[in-house]
C-alpha atoms as a PDB file:
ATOM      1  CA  UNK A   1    -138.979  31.888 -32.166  1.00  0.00           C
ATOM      2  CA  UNK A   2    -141.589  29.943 -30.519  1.00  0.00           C
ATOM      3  CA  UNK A   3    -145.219  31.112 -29.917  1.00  0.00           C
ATOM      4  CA  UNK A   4    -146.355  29.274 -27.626  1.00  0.00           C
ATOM      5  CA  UNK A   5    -145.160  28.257 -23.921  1.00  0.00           C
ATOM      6  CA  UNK A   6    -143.302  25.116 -23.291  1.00  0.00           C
ATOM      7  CA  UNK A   7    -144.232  22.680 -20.330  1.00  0.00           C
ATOM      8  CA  UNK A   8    -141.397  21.468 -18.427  1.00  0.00           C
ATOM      9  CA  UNK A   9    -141.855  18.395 -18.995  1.00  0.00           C
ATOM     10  CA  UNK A  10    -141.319  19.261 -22.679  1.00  0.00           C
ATOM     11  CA  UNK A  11    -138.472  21.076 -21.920  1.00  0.00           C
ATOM     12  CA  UNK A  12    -137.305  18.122 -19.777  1.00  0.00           C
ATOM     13  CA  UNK A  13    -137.788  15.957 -22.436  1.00  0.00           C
ATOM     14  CA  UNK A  14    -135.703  17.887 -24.627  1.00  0.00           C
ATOM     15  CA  UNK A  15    -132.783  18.450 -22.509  1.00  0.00           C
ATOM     16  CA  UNK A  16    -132.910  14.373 -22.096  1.00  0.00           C
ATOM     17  CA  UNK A  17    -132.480  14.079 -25.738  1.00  0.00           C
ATOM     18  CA  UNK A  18    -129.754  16.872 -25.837  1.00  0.00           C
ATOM     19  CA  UNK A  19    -127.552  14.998 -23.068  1.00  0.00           C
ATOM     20  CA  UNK A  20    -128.121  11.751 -24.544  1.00  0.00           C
ATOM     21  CA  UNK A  21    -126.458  13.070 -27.898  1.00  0.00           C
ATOM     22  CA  UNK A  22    -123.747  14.806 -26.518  1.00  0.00           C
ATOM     23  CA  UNK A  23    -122.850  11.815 -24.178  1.00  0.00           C
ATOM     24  CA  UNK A  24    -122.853   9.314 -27.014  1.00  0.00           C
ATOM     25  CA  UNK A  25    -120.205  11.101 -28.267  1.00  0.00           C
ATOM     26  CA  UNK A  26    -120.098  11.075 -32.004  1.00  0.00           C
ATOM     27  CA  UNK A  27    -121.162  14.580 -33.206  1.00  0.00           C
ATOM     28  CA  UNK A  28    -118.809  16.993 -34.833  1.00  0.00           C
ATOM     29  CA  UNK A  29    -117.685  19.678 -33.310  1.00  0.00           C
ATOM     30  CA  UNK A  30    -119.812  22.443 -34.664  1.00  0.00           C
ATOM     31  CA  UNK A  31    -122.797  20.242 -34.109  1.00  0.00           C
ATOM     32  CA  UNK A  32    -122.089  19.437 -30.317  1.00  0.00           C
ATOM     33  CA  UNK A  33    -121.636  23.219 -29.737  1.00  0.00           C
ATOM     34  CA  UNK A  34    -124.984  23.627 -31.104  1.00  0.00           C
ATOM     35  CA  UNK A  35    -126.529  21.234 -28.850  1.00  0.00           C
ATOM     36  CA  UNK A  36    -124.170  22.457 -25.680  1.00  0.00           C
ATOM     37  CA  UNK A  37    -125.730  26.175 -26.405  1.00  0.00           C
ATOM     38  CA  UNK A  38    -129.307  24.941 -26.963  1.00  0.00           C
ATOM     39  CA  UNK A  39    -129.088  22.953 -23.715  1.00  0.00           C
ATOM     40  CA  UNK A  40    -128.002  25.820 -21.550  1.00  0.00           C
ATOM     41  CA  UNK A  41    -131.080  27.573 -22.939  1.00  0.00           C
ATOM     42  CA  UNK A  42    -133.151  24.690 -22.135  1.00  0.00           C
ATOM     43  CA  UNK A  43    -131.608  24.088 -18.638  1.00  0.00           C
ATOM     44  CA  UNK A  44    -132.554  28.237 -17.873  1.00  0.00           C
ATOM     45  CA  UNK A  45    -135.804  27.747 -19.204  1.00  0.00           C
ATOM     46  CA  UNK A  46    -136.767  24.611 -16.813  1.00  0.00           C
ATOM     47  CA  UNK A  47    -135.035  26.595 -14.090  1.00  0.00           C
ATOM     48  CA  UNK A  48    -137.091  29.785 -14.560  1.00  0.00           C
ATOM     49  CA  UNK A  49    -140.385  27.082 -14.133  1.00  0.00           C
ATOM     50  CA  UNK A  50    -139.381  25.336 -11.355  1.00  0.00           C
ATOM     51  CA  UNK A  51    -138.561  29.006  -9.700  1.00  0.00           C
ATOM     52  CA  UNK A  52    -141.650  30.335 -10.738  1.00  0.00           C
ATOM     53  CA  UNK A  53    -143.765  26.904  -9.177  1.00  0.00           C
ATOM     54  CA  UNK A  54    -141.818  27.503  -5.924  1.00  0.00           C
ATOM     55  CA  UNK A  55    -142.595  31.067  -5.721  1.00  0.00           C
ATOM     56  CA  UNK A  56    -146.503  29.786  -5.881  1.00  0.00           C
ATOM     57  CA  UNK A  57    -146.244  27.256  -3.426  1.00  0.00           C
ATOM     58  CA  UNK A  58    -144.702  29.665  -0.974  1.00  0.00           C
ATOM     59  CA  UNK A  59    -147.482  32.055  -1.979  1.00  0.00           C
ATOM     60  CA  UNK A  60    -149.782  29.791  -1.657  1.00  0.00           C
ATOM     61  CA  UNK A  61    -148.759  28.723   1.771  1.00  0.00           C
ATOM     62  CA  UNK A  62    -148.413  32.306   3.044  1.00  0.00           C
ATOM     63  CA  UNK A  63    -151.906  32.781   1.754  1.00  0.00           C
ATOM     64  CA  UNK A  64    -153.629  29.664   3.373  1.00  0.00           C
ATOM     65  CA  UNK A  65    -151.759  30.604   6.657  1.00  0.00           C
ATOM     66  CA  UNK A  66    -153.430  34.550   6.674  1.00  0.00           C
ATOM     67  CA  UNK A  67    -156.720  32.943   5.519  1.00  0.00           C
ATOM     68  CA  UNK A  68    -156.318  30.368   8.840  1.00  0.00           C
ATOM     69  CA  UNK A  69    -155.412  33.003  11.019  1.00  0.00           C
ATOM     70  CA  UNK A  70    -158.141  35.496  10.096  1.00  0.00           C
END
């Protein structure tokens, strides 16, 4: 398992190279699984960033507003 954290754009990256395999088509069965399963992680993984980079923002903007109004 992997030490250290993965950018999204990394993970990006990656699930850009898992489509374009399983798109082209030509993988066996076993091996297109494989990718299908690793994608799904991949696709969680980016989703878990971009849900933790909205919660910021939104933090972030409720903070600047109570700093304004005080």
């Amino acid at each position: 398992m992997e030490t250290t954290p993965q950018t999204y754009e990394t993970l990006y990256s990656r699930m850009q190279e898992i489509v374009g395999r399983l798109e082209a088509g030509e993988l066996p069965l076993d091996e297109a699984m494989a990718l299908y399963e690793e994608g799904t992680r991949v696709a969680a993984a980016c989703q878990r960033l971009l849900d933790n980079a909205e919660l910021r923002v939104q933090e972030l903007r409720i903070g600047g507003i109570a700093d304004f109004e005080e």
